[in-house]
C-alpha atoms as a PDB file:
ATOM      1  CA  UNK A   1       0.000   0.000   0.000  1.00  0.00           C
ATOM      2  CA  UNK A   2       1.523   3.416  -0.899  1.00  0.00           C
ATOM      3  CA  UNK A   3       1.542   5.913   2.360  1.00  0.00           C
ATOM      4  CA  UNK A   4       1.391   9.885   2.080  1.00  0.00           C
ATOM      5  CA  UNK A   5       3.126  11.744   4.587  1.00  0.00           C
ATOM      6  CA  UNK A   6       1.527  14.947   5.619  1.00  0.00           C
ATOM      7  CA  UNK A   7       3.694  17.673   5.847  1.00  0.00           C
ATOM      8  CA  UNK A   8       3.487  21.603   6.110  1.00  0.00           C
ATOM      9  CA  UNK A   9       4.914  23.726   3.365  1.00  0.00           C
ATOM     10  CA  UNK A  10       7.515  24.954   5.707  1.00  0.00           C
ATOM     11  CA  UNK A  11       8.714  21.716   6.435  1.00  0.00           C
ATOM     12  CA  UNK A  12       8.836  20.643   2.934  1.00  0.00           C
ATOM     13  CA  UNK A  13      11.003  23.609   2.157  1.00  0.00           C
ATOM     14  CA  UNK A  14      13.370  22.782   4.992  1.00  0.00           C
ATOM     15  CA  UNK A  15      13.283  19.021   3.165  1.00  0.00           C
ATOM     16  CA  UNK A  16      14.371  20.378   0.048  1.00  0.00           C
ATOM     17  CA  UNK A  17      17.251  22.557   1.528  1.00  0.00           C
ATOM     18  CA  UNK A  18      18.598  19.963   3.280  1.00  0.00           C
ATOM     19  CA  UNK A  19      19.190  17.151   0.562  1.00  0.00           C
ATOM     20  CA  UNK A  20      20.091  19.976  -1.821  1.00  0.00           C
ATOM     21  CA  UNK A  21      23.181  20.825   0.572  1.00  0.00           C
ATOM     22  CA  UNK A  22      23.986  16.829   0.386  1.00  0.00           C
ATOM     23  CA  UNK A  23      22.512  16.335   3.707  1.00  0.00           C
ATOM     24  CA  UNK A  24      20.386  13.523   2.505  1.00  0.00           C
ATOM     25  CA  UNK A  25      19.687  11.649   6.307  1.00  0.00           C
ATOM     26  CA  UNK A  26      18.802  15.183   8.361  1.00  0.00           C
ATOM     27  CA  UNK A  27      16.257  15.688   5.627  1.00  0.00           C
ATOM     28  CA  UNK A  28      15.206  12.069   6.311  1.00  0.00           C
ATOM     29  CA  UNK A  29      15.476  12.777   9.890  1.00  0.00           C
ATOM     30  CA  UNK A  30      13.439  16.019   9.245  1.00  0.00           C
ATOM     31  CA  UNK A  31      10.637  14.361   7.258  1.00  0.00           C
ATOM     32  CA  UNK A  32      10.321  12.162  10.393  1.00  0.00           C
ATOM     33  CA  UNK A  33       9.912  14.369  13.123  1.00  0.00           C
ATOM     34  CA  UNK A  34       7.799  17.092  11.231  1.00  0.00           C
ATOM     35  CA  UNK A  35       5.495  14.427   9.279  1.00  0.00           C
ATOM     36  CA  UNK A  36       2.568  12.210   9.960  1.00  0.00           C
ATOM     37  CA  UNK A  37       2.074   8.854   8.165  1.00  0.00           C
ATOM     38  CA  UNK A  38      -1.469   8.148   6.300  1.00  0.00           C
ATOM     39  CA  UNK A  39      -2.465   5.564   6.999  1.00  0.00           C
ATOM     40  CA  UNK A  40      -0.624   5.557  10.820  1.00  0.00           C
ATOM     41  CA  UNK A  41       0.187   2.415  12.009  1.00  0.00           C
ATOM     42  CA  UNK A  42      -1.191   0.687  15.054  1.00  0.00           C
ATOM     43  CA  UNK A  43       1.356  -0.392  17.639  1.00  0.00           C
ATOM     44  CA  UNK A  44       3.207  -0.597  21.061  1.00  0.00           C
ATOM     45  CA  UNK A  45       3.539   2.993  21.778  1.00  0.00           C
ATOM     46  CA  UNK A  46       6.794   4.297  23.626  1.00  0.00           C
ATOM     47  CA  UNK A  47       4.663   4.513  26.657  1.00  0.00           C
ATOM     48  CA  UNK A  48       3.997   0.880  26.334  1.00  0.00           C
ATOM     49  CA  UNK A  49       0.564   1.424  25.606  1.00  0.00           C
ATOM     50  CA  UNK A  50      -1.134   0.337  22.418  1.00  0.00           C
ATOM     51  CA  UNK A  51      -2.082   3.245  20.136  1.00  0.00           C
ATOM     52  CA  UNK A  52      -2.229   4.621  16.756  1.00  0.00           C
ATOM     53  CA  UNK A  53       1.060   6.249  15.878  1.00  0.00           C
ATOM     54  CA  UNK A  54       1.389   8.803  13.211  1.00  0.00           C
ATOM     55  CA  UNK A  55       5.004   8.936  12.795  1.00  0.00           C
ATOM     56  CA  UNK A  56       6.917   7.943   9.327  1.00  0.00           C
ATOM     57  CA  UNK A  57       9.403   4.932   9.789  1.00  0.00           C
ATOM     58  CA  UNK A  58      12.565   5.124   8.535  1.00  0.00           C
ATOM     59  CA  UNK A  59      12.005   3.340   5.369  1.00  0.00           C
ATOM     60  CA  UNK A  60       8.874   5.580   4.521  1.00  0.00           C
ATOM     61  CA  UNK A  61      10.420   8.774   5.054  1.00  0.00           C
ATOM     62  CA  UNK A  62      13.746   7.755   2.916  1.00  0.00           C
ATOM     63  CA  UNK A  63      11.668   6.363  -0.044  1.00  0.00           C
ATOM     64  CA  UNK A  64       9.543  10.112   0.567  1.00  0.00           C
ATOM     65  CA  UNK A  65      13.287  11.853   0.559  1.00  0.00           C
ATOM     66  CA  UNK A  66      14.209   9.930  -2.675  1.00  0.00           C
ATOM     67  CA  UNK A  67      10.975  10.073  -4.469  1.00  0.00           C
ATOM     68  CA  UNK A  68      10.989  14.237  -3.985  1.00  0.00           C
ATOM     69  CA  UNK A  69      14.369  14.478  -5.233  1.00  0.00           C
ATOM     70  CA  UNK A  70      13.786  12.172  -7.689  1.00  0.00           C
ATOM     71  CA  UNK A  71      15.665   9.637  -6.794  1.00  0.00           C
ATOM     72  CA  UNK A  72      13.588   6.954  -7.233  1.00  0.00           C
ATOM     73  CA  UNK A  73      10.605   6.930  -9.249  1.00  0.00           C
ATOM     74  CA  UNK A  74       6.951   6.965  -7.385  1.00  0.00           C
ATOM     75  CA  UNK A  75       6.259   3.887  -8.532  1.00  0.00           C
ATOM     76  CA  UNK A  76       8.618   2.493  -6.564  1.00  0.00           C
ATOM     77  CA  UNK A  77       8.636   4.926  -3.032  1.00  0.00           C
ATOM     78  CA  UNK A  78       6.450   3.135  -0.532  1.00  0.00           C
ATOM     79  CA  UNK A  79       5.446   6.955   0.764  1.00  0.00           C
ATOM     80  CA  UNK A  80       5.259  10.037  -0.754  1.00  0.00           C
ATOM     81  CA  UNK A  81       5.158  13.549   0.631  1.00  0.00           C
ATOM     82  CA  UNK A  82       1.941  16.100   0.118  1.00  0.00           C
ATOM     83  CA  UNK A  83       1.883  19.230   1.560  1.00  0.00           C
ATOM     84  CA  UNK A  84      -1.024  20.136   4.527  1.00  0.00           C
ATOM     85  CA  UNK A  85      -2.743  23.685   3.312  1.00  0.00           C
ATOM     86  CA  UNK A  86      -2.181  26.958   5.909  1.00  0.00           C
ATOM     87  CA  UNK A  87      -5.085  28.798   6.488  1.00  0.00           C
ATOM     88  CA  UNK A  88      -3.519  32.410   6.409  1.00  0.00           C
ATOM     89  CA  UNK A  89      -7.169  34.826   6.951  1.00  0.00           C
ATOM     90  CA  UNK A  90     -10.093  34.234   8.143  1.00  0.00           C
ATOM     91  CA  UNK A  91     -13.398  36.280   8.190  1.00  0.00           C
ATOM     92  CA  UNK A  92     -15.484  36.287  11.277  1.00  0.00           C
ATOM     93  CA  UNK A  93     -18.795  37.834  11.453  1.00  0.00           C
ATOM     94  CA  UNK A  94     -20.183  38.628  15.057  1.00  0.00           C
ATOM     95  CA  UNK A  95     -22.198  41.173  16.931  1.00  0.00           C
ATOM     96  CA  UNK A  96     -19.716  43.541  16.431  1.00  0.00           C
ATOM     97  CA  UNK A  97     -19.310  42.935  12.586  1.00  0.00           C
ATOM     98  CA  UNK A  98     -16.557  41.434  10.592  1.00  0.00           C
ATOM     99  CA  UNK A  99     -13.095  40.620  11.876  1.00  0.00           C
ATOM    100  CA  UNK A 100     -10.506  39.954   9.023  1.00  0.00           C
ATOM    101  CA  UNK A 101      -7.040  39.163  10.443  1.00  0.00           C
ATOM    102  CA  UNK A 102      -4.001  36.174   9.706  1.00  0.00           C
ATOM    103  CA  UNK A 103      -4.968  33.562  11.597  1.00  0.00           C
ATOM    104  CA  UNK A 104      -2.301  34.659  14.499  1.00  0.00           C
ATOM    105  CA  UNK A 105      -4.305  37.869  14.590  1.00  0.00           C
ATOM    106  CA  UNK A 106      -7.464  36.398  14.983  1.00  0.00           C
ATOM    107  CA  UNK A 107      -6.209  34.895  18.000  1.00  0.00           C
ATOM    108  CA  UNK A 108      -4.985  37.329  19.449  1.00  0.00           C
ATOM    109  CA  UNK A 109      -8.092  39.527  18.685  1.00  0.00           C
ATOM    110  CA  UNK A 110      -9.761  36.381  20.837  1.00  0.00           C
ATOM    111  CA  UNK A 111      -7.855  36.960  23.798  1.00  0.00           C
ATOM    112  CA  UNK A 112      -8.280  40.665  23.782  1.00  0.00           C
ATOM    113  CA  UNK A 113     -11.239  40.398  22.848  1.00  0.00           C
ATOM    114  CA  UNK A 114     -13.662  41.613  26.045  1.00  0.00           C
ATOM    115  CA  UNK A 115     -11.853  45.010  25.839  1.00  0.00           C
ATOM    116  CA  UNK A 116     -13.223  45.443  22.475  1.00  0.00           C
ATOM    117  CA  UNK A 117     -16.749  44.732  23.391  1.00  0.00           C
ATOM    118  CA  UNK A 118     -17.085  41.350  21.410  1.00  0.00           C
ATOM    119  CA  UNK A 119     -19.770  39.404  23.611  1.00  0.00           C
ATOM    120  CA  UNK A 120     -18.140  35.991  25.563  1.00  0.00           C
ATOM    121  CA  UNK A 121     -19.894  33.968  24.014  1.00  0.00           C
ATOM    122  CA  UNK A 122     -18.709  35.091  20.149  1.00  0.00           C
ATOM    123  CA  UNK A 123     -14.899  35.120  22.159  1.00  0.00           C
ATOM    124  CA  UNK A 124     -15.442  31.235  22.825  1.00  0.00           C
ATOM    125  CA  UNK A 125     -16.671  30.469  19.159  1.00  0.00           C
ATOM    126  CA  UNK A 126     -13.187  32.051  17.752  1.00  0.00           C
ATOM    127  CA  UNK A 127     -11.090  30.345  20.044  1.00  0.00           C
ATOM    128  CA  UNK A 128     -13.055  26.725  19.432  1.00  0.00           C
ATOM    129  CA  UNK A 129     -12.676  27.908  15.774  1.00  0.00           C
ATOM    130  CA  UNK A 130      -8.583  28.645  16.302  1.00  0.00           C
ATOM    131  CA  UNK A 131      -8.739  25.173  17.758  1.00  0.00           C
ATOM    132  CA  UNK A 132      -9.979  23.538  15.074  1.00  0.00           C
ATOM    133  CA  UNK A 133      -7.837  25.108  12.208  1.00  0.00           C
ATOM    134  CA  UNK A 134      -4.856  24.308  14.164  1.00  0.00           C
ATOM    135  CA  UNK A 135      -5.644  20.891  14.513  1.00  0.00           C
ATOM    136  CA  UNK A 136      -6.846  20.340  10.653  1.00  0.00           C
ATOM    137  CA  UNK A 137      -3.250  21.689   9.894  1.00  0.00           C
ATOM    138  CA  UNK A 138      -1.793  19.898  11.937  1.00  0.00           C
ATOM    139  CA  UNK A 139      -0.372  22.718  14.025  1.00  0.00           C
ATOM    140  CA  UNK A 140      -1.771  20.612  17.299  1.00  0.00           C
ATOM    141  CA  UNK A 141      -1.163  17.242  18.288  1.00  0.00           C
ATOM    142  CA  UNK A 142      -4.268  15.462  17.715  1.00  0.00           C
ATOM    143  CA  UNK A 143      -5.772  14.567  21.650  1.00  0.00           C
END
């Protein structure tokens, strides 16, 4: 079964960088500490519980490497890479009318939010919103 690793656009940049300067294993190394594995594999977690674990194995994140640089062709990578989307704006409409910030912004706008007379309860909504985008992206560990 062919796997897709998930990985941010940052991330991928950093990928490229590194096997471009010949550093071939800390992009490997990279790909596994920044990516998550579709399908994740079930297994003995490092807590010694059994779980679901999202991270690329070795060989997965080297054929992934190979198959960006073209190394190897896809047919033959047992994973390749595809980039998560950023959501950079978002448009909130509330009591108080429409909020356009980054998504940092928005946040913050959250938190600050009672000063600026946006009601509680439309302060709560953004922040289970925030939540939600972050996790989607990936930007969270999934609970």
């Amino acid at each position: 079964m062919h796997k897709k690793i998930r990985i941010s656009p940052r991330d991928m940049k950093e990928i490229k960088r590194l096997f471009a300067d010949g550093k071939k294993i800390a992009a490997i190394k990279h790909a596994r500490s920044k990516g998550k594995i579709i399908p994740p594999r079930e297994e003995t977690l490092p807590s010694g519980e059994f779980g679901i674990n999202h991270r690329p194995d070795l060989r997965s994140a080297k054929h992934a490497v190979e198959e960006l640089a073209r190394v190897i062709p896809t047919r033959d990578a047992s994973a390749t890479f595809v980039t998560t989307l950023q959501i950079k704006k978002v448009i909130v409409e509330g009591e108080t009318g429409n909020i356009e910030l980054d998504l940092e912004g928005l946040q913050l706008r959250c938190l600050d939010g009672l000063s600026q007379g946006i009601p509680i309860s439309e302060v709560g909504a953004m922040t289970e919103l925030i939540t939600f985008i972050r996790k989607w992206q990936g930007d969270e560990d999934e609970k």
